[in-house]
Protein backbone atom coordinates (compact mmCIF):
# COMPACT_ATOMS: atom_id res chain seq x y z
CA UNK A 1 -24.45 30.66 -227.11
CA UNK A 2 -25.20 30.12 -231.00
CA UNK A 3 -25.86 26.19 -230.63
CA UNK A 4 -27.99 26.87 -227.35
CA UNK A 5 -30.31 29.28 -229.38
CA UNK A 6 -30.57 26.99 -232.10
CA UNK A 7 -31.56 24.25 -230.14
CA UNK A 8 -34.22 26.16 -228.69
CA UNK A 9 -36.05 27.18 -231.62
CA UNK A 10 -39.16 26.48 -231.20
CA UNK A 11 -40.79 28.36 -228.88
CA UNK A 12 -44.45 28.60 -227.00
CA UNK A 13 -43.23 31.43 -224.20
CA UNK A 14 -45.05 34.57 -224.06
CA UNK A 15 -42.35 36.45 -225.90
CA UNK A 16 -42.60 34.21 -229.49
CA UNK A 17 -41.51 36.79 -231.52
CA UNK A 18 -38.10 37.13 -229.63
CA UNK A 19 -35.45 35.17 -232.09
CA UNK A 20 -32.02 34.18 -232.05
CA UNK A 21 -30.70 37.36 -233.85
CA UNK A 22 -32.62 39.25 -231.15
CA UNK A 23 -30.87 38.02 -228.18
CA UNK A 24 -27.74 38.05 -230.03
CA UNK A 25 -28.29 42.21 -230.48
CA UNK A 26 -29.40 42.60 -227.30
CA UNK A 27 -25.68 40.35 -225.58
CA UNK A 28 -24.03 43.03 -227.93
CA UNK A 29 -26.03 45.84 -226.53
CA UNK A 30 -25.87 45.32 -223.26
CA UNK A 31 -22.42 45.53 -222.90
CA UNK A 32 -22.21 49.36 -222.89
CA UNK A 33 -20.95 50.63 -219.60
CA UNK A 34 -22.17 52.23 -217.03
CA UNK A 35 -26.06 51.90 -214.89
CA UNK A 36 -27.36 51.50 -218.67
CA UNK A 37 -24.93 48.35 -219.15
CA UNK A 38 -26.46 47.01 -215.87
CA UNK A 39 -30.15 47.32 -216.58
CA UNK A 40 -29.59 46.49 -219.60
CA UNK A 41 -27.60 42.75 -218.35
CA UNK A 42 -30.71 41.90 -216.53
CA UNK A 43 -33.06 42.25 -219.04
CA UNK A 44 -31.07 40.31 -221.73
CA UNK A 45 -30.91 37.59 -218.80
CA UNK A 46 -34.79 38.13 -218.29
CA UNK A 47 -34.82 37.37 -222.38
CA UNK A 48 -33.48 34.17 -222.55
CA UNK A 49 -34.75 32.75 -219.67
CA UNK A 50 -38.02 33.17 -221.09
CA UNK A 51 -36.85 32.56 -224.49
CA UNK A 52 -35.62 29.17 -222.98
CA UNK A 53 -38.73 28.49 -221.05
CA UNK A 54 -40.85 27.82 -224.02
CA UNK A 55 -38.36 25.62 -226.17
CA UNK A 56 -40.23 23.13 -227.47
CA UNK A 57 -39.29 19.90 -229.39
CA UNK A 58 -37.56 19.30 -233.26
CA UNK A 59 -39.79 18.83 -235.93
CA UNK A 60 -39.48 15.86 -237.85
CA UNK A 61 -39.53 16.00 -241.69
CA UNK A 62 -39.96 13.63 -244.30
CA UNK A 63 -37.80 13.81 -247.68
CA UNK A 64 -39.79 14.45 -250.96
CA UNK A 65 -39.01 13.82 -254.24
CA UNK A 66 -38.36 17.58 -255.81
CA UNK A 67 -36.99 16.88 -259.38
CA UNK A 68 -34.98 14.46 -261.28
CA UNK A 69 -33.95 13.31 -264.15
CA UNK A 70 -34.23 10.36 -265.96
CA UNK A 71 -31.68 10.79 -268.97
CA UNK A 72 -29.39 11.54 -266.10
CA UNK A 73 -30.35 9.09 -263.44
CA UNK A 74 -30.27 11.54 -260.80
CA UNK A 75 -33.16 12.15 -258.33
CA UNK A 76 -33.14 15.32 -255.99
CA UNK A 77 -34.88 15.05 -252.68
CA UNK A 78 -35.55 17.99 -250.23
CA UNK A 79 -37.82 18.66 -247.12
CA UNK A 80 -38.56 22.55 -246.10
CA UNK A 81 -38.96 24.21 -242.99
CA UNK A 82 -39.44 27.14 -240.76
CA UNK A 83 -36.12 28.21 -238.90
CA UNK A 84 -37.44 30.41 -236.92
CA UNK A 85 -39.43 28.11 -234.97
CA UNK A 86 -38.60 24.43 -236.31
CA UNK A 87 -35.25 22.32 -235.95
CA UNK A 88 -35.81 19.66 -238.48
CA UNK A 89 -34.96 15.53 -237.59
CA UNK A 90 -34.86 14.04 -240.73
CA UNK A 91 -33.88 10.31 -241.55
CA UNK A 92 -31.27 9.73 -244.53
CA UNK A 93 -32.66 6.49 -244.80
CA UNK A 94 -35.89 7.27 -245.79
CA UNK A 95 -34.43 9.66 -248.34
CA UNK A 96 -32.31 6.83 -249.57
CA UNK A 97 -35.39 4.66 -249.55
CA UNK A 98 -37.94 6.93 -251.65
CA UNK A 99 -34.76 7.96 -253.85
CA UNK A 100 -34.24 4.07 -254.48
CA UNK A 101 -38.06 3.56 -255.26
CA UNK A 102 -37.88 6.22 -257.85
CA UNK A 103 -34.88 5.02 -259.58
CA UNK A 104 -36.77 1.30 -259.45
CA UNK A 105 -39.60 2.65 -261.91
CA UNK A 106 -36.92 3.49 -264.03
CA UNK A 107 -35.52 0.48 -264.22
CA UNK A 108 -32.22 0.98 -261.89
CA UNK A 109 -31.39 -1.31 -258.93
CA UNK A 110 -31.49 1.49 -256.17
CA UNK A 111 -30.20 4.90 -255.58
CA UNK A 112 -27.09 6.58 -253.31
CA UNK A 113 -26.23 9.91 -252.79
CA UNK A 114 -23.84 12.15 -253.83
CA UNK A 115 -22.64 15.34 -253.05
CA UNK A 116 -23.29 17.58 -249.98
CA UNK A 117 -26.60 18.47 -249.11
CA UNK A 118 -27.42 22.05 -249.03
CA UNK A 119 -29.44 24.48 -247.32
CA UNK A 120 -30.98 27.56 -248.78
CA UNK A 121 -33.00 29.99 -247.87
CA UNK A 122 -36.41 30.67 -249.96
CA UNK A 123 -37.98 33.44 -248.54
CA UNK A 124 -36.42 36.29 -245.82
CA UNK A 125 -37.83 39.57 -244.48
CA UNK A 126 -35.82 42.20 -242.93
CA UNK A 127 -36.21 43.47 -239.15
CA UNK A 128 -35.36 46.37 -237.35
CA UNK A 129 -32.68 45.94 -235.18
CA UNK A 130 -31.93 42.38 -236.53
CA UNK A 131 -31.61 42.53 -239.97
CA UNK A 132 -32.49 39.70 -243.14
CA UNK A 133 -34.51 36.90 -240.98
CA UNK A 134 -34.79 33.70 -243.17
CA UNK A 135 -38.27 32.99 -243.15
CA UNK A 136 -38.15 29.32 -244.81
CA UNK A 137 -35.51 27.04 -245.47
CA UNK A 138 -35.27 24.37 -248.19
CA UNK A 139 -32.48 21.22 -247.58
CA UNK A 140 -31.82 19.04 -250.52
CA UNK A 141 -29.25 16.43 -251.83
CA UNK A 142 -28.62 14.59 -254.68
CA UNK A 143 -29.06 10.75 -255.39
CA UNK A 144 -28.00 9.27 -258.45
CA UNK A 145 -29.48 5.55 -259.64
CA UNK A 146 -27.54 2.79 -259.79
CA UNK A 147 -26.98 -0.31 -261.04
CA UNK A 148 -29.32 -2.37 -263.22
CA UNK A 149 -30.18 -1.42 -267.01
CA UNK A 150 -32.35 1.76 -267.55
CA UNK A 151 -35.66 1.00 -269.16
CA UNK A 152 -35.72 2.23 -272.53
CA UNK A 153 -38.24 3.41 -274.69
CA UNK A 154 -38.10 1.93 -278.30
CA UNK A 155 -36.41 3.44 -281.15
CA UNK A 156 -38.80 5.41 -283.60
CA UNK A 157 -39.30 4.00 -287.21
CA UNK A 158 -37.63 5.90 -289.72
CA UNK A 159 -39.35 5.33 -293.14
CA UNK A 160 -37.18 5.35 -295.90
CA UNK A 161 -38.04 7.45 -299.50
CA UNK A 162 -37.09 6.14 -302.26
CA UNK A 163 -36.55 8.64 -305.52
């Protein structure tokens, strides 16, 4: 059930504001017995049909350079999105690609990642019913620039005092 709903984020039906934590409560809901149980079966079926009706496409995103640090040679890229209504496609190779370009003006050879990239979530509200809702997400990973000699900035002159 989880990965169907989060395939089918993105929606254009009618019935836009109904989520994937709202068909999730309303699965557990419906299971109470009796007539109730039954009327309420059908309407959680109503639900995601027309939840499913309107799924629309992924999004894609493009990777954006988000910080760094030169004395480090590390670059961190992200991309940010919506998940209530956007399933980002995103290319590692073009994250590679602007990672290695920024490393270049530093004098490196390229860039590759390392480490896991992670998801977090900027900014939530919280919903009756539901609970926290993650209003916009923010994916980034680490690159770190390699190879080649790091431009360098020349040494200061020191003058020296003489007593």
């Amino acid at each position: 059930m989880r990965t169907l709903c989060e395939t089918c984020l993105t929606r254009s039906s009618p019935i836009q504001k109904l989520g994937c934590a709202d068909i999730y409560w309303l699965i557990d809901h419906a299971k109470i017995g009796g007539n109730m149980g039954k009327g309420l079966t059908k309407f959680v079926l109503l639900a995601l049909f027309l939840a499913l009706v309107g799924c629309a496409k992924a999004v894609h995103k493009d990777w954006a350079a988000i910080g760094g640090s030169r004395a480090d040679a590390t670059i961190k890229m992200g991309y940010s999105w919506d998940p209530r209504s956007e399933k980002p496609e995103t290319s590692r190779q073009q994250a590679v690609d602007l990672a290695s370009t920024k490393c270049k003006t530093w004098g490196y050879d390229g860039a590759e990642e390392f480490g896991a990239s992670v998801s977090t979530c900027l900014s939530h509200t919280m919903q009756p019913f539901v609970g926290v809702v993650c209003e916009q997400m923010l994916a980034t990973a680490e690159f770190q620039c390699i190879g080649g000699v790091p431009a360098t900035q020349p040494e200061p002159r020191m003058s020296r005092t003489t007593k």
